[in-house]
Protein backbone atom coordinates (compact mmCIF):
# COMPACT_ATOMS: atom_id res chain seq x y z
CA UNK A 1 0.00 0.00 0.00
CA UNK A 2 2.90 2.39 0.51
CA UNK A 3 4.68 1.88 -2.21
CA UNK A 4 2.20 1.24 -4.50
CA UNK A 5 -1.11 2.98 -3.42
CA UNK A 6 -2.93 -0.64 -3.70
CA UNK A 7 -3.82 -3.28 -0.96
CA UNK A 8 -4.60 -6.88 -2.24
CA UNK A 9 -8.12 -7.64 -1.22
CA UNK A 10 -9.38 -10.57 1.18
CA UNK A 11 -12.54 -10.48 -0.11
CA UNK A 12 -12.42 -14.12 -2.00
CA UNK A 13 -10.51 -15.54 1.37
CA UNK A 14 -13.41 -14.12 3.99
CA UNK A 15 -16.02 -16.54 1.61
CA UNK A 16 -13.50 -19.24 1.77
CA UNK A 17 -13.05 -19.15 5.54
CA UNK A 18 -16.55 -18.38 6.13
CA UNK A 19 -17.41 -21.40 3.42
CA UNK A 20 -15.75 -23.49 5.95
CA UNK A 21 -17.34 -22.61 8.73
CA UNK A 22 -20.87 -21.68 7.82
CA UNK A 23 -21.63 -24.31 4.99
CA UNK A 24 -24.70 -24.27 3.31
CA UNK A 25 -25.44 -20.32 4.52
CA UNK A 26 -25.48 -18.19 1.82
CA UNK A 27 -26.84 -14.61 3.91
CA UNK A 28 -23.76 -15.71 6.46
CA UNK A 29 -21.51 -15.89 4.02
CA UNK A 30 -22.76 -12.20 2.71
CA UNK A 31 -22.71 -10.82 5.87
CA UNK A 32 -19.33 -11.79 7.05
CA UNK A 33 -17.47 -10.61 3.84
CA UNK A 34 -19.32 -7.35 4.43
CA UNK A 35 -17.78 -7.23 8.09
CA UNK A 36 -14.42 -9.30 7.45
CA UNK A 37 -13.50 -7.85 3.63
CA UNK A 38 -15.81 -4.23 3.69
CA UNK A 39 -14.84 -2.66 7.00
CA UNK A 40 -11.16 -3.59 6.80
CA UNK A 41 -11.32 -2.35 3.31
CA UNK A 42 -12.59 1.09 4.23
CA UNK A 43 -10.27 1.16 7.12
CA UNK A 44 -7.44 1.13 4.48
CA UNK A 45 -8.62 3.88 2.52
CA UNK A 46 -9.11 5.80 5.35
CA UNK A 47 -5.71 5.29 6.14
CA UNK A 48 -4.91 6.03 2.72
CA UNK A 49 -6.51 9.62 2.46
CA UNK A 50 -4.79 10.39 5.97
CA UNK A 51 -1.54 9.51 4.37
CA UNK A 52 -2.86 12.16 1.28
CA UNK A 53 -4.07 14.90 4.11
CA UNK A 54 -0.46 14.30 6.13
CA UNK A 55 1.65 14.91 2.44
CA UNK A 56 -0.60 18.19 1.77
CA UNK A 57 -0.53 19.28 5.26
CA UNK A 58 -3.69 19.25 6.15
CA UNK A 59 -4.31 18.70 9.66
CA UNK A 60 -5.31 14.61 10.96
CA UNK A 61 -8.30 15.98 12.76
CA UNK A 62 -9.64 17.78 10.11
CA UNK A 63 -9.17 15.55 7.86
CA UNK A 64 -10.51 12.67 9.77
CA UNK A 65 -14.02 14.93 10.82
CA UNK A 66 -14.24 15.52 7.05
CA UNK A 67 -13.96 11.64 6.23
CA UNK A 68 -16.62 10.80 9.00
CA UNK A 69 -19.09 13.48 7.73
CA UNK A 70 -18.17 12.01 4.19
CA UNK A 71 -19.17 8.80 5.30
CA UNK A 72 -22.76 9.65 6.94
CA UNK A 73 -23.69 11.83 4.37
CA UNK A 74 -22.58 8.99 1.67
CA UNK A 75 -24.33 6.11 3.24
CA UNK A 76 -27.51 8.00 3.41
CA UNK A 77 -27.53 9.02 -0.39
CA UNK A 78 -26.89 5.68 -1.09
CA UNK A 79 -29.85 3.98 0.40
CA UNK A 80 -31.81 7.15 -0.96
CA UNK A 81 -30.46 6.70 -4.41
CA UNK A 82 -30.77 2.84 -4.54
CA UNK A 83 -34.21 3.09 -3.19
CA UNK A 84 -35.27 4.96 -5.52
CA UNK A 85 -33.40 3.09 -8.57
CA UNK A 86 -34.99 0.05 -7.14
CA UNK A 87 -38.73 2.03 -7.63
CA UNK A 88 -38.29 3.88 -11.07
CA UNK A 89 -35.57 1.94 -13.03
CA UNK A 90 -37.13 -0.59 -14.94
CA UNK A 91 -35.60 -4.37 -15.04
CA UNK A 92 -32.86 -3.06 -12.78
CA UNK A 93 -30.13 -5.85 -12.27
CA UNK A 94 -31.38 -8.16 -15.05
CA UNK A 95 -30.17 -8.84 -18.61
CA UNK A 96 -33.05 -6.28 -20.03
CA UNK A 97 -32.17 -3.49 -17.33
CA UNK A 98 -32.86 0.42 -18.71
CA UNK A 99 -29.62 1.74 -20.11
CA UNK A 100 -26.96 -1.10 -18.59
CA UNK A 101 -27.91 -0.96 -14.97
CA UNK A 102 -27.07 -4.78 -14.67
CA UNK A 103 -25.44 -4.58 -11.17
CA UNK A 104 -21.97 -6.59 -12.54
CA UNK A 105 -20.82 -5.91 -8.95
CA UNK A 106 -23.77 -7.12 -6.66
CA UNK A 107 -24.20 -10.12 -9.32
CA UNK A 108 -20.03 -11.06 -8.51
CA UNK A 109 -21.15 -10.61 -4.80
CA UNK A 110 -24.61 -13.05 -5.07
CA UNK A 111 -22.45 -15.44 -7.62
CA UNK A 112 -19.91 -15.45 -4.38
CA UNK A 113 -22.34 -16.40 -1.67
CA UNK A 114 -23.57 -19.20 -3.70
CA UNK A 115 -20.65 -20.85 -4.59
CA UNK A 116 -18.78 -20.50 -1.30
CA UNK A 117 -22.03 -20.28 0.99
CA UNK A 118 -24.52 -23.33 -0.42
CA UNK A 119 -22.11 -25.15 -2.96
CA UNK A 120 -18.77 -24.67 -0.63
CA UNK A 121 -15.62 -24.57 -1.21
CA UNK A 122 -14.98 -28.36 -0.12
CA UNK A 123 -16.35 -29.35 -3.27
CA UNK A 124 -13.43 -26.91 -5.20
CA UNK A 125 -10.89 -27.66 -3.04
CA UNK A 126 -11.23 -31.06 -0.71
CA UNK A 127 -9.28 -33.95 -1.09
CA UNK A 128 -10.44 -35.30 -4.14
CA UNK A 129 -12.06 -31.80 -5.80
CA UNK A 130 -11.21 -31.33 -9.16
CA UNK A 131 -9.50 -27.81 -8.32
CA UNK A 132 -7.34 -28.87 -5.28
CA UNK A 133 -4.25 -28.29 -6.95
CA UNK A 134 -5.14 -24.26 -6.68
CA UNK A 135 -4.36 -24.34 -2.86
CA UNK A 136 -0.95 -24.36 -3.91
CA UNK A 137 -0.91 -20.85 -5.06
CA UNK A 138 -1.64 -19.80 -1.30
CA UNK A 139 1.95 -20.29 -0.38
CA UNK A 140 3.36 -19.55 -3.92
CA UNK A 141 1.45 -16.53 -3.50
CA UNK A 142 3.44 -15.74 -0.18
CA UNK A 143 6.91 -16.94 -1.13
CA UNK A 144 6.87 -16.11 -4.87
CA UNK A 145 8.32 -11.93 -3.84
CA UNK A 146 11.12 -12.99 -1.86
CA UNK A 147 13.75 -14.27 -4.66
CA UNK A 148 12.05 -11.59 -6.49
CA UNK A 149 13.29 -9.29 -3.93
CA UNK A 150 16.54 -10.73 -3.09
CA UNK A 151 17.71 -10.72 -6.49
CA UNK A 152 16.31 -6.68 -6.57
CA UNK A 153 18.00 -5.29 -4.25
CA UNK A 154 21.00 -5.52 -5.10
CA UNK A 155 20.77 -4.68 -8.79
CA UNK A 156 19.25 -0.94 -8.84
CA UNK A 157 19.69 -0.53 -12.66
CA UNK A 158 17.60 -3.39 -13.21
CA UNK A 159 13.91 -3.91 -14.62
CA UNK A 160 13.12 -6.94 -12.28
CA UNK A 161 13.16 -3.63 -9.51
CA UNK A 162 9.84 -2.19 -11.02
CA UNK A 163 7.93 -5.98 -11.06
CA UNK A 164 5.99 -5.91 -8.39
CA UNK A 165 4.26 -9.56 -7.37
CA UNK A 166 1.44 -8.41 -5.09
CA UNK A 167 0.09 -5.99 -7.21
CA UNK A 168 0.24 -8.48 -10.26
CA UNK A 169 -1.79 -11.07 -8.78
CA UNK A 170 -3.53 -8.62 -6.38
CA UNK A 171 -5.22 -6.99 -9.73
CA UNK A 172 -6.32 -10.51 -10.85
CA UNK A 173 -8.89 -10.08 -7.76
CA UNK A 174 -10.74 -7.69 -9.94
CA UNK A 175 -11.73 -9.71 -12.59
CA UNK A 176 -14.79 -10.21 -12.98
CA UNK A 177 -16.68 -7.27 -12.84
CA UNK A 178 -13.23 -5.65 -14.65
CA UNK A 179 -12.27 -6.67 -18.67
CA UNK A 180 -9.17 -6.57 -20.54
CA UNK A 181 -10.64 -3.48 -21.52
CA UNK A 182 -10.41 -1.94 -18.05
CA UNK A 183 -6.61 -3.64 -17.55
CA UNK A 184 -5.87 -1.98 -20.83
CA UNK A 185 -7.00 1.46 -20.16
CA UNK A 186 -5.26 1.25 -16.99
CA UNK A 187 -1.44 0.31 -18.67
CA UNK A 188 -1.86 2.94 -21.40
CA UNK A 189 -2.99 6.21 -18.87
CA UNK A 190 -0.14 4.69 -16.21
CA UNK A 191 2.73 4.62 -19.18
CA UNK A 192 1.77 7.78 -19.95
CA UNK A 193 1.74 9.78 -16.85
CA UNK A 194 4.46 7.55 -14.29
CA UNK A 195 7.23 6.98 -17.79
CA UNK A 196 6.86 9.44 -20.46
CA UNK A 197 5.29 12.75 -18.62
CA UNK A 198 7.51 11.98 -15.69
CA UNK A 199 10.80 11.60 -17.99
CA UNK A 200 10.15 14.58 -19.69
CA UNK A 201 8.09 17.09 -18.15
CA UNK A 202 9.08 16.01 -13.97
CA UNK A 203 8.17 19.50 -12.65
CA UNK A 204 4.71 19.33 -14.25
CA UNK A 205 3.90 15.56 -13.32
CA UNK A 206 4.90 16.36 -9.39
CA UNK A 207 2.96 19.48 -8.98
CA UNK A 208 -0.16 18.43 -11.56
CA UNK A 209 -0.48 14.82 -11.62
CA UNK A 210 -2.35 13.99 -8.60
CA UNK A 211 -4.92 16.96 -9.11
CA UNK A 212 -5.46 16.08 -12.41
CA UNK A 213 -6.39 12.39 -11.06
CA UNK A 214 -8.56 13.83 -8.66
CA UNK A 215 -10.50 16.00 -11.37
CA UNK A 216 -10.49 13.36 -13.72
CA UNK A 217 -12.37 10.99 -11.09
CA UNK A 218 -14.16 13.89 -9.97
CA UNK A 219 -15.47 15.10 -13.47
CA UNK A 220 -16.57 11.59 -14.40
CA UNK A 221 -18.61 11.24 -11.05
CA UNK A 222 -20.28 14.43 -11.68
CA UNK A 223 -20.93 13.91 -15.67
CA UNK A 224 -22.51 10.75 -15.22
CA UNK A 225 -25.25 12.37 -12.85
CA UNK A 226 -25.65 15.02 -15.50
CA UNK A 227 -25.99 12.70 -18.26
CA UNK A 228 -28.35 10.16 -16.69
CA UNK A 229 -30.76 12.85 -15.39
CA UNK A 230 -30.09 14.89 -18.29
CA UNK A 231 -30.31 12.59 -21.54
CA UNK A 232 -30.77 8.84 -20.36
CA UNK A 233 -33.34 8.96 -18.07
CA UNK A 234 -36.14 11.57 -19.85
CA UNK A 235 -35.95 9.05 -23.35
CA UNK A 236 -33.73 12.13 -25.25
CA UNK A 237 -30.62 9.92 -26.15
CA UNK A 238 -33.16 7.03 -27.34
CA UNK A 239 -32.09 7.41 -30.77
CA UNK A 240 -28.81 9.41 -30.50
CA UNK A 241 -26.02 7.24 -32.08
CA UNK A 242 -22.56 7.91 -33.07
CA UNK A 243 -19.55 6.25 -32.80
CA UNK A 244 -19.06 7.06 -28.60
CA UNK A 245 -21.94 5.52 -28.17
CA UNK A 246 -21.94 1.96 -30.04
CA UNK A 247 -17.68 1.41 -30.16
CA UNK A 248 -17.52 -0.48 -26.84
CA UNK A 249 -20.01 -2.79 -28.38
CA UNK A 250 -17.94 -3.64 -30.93
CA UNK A 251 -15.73 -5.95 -28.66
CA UNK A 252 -15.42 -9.65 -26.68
CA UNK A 253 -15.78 -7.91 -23.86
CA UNK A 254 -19.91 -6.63 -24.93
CA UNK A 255 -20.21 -9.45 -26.76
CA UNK A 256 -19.12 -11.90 -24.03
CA UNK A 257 -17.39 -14.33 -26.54
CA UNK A 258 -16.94 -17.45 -26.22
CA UNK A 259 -13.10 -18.84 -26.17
CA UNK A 260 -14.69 -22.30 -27.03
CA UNK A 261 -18.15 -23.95 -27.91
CA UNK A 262 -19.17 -26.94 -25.87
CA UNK A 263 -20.50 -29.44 -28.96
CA UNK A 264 -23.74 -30.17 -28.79
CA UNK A 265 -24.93 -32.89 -26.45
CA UNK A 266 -21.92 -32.47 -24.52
CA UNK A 267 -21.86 -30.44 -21.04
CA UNK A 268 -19.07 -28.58 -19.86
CA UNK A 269 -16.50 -29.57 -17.36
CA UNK A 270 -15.57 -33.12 -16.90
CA UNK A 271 -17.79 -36.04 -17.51
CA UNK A 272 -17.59 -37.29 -13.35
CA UNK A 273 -16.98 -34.71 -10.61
């Protein structure tokens, strides 16, 4: 988290653990990822915008008061805001839903408590489970950055000093909802700004970079109010096409294709589990 300004989530290993000891409970499993993986989770980024506060000088108390007001005010809006999606958005969280509102991120989060809640993860991972040999990476995981390390330290003109292990397999924990899409978008904007702006323009990138983030996130939070009250939601963009608005549909990742086609009459996975 210091070094890179991302934490690798526990959210898959609070359903495991609480797979194992709450089998067949589906609402338990919810509810202890939302205590186990949620509160640590926000306890991190609190941590995290302390860390921004402390490097901008702004003062922990004030700071802190402003993340706690952030926080009531937030959760309130939310349960306003999903009420009322829940009452005027038709087919919300279903293949049909008005303008894309298919709730990737609560489906990942129902998908979760089923698998690791009713099915459990004894049938991925017991003795004789099909997927047992994936325990392995637990350890591989944990041991995999220390050669990686060793071999680092001592060779500061190297590229093996800017792989970084955790945040590798830490990112694989957001797929699904994320696509290659997202990963891409992601590599391009961070060659950009952390190699080629920061090579040749350093001054600009240290005093701009951050605040330009910060807009960026900002100005895409507010536009998509504008645009959903202002276009989506009245019926005006019904028939407005161009190329911004059908490109992304162009794509695997729209089009969910498949890799491979299971021949008919044949099921996938192996024929005896």
């Amino acid at each position: 988290m210091a070094v890179t300004n991302q934490h690798s989530s526990i959210y898959l290993i609070c359903q495991l653990i609480c797979g194992v000891i709450f089998p067949g409970r589906p609402i338990a499993n919810m509810v202890f990822v939302t205590y186990g993986y949620i509160s640590s989770a926000q306890g991190i980024k609190f941590a995290s915008d302390l860390k921004l506060g402390h490097y901008m000088k702004i003062p922990p108390r004030i700071m802190f008061l402003v993340q706690v007001v952030a926080t009531l005010v937030s959760s309130v809006t939310q349960i306003g805001v999903l009420n009322w999606m829940f009452a005027n958005v038709k087919g919300i969280c279903t293949a049909d839903a008005l303008n894309g509102f298919t709730c990737p991120i609560a489906r990942v989060h129902f998908n979760g408590s089923i698998l690791w809640g009713v099915v459990g993860p004894g049938e991925f991972f017991g003795p004789s489970a099909i997927y047992r040999s994936l325990v392995w990476c637990f350890p591989l995981g944990a041991l995999l950055p220390i050669p990686l390390w060793l071999y680092a330290r001592n060779k500061r003109r190297s590229m093996i000093r800017k792989v970084n292990l955790p945040v590798i397999f830490g990112a694989m924990s957001w797929i699904p909802p994320a696509t290659g899409l997202n990963f891409s978008v992601w590599a391009v904007v961070c060659y950009v700004f952390n190699y080629f702006i920061k090579r040749r323009a350093n001054a600009w990138w240290g005093k701009y970079t951050m605040i330009l983030s910060a807009a960026l996130d900002s100005g895409l939070a507010f536009g998509i109010v504008v645009v959903f009250f202002g276009f989506l939601y009245p019926g005006w963009i019904k028939n407005f096409k161009w190329w911004g608005t059908e490109v992304y549909k162009q794509g695997c990742d729209w089009q969910a294709c498949s890799y491979r086609k299971v021949p008919e009459g044949e099921t996938f996975g192996p024929d005896v589990w």
